[in-house]
Protein backbone atom coordinates (compact mmCIF):
# COMPACT_ATOMS: atom_id res chain seq x y z
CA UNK A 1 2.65 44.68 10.95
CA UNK A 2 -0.79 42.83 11.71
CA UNK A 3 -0.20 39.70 14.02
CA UNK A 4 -2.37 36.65 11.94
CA UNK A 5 -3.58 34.19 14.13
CA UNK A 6 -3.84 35.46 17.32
CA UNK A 7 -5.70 34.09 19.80
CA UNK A 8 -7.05 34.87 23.22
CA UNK A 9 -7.84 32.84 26.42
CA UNK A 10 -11.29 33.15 27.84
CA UNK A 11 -12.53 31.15 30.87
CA UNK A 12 -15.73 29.95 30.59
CA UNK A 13 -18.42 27.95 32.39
CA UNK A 14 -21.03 25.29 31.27
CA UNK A 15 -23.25 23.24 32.45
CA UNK A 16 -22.34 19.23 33.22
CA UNK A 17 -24.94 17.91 30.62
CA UNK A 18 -23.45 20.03 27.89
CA UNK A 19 -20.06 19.42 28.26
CA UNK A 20 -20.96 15.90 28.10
CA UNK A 21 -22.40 16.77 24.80
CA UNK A 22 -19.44 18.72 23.71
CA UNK A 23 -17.23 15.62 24.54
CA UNK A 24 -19.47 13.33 22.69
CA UNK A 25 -19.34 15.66 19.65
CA UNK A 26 -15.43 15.30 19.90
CA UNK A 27 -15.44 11.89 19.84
CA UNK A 28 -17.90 11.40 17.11
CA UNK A 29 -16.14 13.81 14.87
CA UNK A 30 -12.42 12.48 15.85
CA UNK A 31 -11.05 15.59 17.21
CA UNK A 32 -8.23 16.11 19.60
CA UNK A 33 -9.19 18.64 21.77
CA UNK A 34 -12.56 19.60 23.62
CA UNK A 35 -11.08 23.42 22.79
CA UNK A 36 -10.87 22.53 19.21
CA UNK A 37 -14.45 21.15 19.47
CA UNK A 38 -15.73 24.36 21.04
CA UNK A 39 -14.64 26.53 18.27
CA UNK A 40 -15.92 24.06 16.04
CA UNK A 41 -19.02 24.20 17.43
CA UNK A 42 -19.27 28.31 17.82
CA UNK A 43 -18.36 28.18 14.08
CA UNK A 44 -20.64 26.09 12.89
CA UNK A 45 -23.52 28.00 15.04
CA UNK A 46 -22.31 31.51 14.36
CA UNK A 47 -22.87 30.37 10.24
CA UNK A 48 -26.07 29.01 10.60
CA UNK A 49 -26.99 32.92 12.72
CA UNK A 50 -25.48 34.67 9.53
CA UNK A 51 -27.36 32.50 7.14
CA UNK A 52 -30.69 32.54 9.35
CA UNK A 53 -29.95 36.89 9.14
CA UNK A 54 -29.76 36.72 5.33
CA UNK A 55 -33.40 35.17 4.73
């Protein structure tokens, strides 16, 4: 049986001036975590790649 919701810990690096933007995006938008914010973020830019590849 298929584990749902799995997830998986990757380390990984970024520069000082965008974590600061990645911070202020969490504030702005009320949410908890700068991890939650991340994925938010990926999410949000992985849609607009699909969308942009089906023009």
């Amino acid at each position: 049986m298929a584990i749902k919701n799995r997830t998986t810990h990757l380390m990984v690096m970024f520069p000082v001036d965008m974590v600061e933007e990645i911070e202020a995006y969490k504030f702005n938008n009320r949410i908890k975590t700068t991890s939650e914010a991340i994925r938010t973020l990926i999410k949000i830019g992985l849609e607009e790649t699909e969308k942009l590849e089906e023009e």
